[in-house]
C-alpha atoms as a PDB file:
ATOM      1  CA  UNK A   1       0.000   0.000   0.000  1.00  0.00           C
ATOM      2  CA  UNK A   2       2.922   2.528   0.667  1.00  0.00           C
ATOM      3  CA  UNK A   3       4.175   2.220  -3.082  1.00  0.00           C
ATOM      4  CA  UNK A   4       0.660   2.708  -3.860  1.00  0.00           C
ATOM      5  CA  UNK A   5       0.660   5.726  -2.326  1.00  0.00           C
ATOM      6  CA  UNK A   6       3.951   7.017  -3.381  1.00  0.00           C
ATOM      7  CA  UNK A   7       3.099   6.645  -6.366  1.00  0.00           C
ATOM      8  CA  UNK A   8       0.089   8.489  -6.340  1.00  0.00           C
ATOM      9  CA  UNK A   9       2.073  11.123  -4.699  1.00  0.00           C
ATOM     10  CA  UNK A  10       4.400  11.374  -7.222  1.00  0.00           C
ATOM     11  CA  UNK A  11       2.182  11.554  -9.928  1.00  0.00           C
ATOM     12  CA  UNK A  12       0.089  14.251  -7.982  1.00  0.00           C
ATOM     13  CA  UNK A  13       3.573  16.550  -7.725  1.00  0.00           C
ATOM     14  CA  UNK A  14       5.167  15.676 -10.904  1.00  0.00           C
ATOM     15  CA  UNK A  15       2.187  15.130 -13.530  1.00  0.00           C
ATOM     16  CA  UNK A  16       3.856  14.359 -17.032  1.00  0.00           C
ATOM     17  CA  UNK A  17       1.313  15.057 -19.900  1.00  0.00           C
ATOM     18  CA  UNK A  18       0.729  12.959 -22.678  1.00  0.00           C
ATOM     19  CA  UNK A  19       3.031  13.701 -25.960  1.00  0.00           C
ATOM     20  CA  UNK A  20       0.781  14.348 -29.096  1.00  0.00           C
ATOM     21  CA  UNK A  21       3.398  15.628 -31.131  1.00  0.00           C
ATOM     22  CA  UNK A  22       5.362  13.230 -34.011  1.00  0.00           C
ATOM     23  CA  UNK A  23       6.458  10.428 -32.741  1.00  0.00           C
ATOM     24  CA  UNK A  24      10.205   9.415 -32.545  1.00  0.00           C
ATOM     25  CA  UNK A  25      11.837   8.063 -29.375  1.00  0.00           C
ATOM     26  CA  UNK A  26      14.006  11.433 -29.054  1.00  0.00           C
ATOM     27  CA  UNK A  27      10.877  13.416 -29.733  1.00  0.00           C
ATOM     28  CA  UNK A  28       9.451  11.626 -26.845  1.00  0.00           C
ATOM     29  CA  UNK A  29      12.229  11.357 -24.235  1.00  0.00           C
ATOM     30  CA  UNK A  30      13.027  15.228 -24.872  1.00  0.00           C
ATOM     31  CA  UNK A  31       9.711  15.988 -23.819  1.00  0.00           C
ATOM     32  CA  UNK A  32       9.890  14.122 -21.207  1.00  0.00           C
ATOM     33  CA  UNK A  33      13.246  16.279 -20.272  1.00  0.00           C
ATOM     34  CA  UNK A  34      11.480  19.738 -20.888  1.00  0.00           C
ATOM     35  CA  UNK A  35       7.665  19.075 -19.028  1.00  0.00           C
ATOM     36  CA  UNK A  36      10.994  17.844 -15.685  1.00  0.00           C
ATOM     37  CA  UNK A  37      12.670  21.045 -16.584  1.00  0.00           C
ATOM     38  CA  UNK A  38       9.664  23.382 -16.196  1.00  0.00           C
ATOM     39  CA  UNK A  39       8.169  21.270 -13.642  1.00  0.00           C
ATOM     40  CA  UNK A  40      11.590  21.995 -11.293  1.00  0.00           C
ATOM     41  CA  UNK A  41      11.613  25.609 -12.733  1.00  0.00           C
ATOM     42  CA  UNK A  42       8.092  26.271 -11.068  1.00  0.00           C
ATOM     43  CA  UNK A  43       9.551  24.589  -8.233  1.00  0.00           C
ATOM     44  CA  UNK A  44      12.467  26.660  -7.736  1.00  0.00           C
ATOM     45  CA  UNK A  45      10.525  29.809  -8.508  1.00  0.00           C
ATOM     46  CA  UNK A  46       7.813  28.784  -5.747  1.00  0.00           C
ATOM     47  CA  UNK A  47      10.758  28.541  -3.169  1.00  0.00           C
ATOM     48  CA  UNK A  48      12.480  31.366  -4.450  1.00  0.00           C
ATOM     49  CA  UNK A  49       8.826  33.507  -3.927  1.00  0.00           C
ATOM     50  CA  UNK A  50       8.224  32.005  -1.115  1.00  0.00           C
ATOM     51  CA  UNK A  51      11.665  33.422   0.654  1.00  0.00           C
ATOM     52  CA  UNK A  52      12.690  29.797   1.245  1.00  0.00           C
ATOM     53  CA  UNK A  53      15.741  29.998  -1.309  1.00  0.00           C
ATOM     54  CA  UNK A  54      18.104  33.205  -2.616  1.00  0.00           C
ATOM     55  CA  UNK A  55      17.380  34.733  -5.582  1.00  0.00           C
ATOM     56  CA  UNK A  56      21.037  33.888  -6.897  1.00  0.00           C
ATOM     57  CA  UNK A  57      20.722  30.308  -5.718  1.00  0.00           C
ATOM     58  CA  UNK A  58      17.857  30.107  -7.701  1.00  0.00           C
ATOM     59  CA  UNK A  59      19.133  31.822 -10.811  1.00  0.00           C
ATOM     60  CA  UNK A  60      22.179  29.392 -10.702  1.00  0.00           C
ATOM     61  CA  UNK A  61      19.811  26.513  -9.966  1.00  0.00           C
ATOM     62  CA  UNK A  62      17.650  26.861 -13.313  1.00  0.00           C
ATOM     63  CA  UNK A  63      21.072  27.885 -15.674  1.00  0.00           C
ATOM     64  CA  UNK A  64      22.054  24.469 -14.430  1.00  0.00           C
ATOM     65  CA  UNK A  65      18.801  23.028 -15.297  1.00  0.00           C
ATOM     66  CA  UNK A  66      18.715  25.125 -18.499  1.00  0.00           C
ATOM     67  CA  UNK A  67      22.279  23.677 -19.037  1.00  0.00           C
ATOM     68  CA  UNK A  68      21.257  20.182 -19.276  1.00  0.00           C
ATOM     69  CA  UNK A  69      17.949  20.544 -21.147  1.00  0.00           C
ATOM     70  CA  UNK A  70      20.534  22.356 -23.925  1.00  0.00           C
ATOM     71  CA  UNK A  71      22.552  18.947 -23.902  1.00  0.00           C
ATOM     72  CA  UNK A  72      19.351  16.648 -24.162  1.00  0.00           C
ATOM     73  CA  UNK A  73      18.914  18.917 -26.986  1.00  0.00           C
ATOM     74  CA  UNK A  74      21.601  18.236 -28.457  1.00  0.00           C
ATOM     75  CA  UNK A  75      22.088  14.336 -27.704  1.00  0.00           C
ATOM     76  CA  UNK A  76      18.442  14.121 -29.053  1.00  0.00           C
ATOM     77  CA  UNK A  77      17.324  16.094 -31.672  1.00  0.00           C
ATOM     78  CA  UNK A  78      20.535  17.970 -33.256  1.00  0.00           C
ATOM     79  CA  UNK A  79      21.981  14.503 -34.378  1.00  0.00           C
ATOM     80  CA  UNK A  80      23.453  14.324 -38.390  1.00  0.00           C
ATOM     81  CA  UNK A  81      22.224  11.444 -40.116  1.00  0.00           C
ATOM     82  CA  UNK A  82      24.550   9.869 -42.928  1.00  0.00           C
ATOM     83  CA  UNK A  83      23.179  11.191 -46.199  1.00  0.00           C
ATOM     84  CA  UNK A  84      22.161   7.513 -47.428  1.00  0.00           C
ATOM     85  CA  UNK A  85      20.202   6.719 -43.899  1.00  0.00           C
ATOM     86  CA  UNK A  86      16.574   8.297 -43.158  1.00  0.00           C
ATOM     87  CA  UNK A  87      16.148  10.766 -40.871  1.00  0.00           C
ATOM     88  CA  UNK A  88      13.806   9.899 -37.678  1.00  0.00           C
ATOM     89  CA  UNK A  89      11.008  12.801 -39.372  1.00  0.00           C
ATOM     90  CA  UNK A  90      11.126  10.709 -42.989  1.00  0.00           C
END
């Protein structure tokens, strides 16, 4: 019952909405990496509001998140395909 509930818990704080875009597994585990990236943003902004963190802590926080979502970019959808292989959109 306590995984149950986790669960529940976690999918109460950290919804992840469906993708509806075109499908490709990059397409789908970079949205997966932006909807975490402005789910912590809102986080860190709530805290930061809230007088529970600095406002520099907070800016460094989300250029370190930014950071990373600029890499998953990068790993996942700014790859170069051989000219005689298909592309992931074809």
């Amino acid at each position: 019952m306590s995984d149950n509930l986790e669960n529940s818990k976690d999918r109460f704080l950290y919804p992840i909405g469906r993708y509806r875009g075109e499908f490709t597994p990059e397409h789908l585990a970079f949205n997966a990496n932006l909807q975490e990236f402005a789910q912590r943003v809102s986080l860190i902004c709530g805290l930061e509001t809230g007088g529970k963190l600095p406002p520099g802590e907070a800016y460094k926080q989300i250029k370190q998140l930014w950071s990373d979502l600029k890499a998953s970019k990068k790993n996942l959808l700014d790859k170069i395909y051989p000219p005689d292989s298909p592309s992931p959109e074809e």
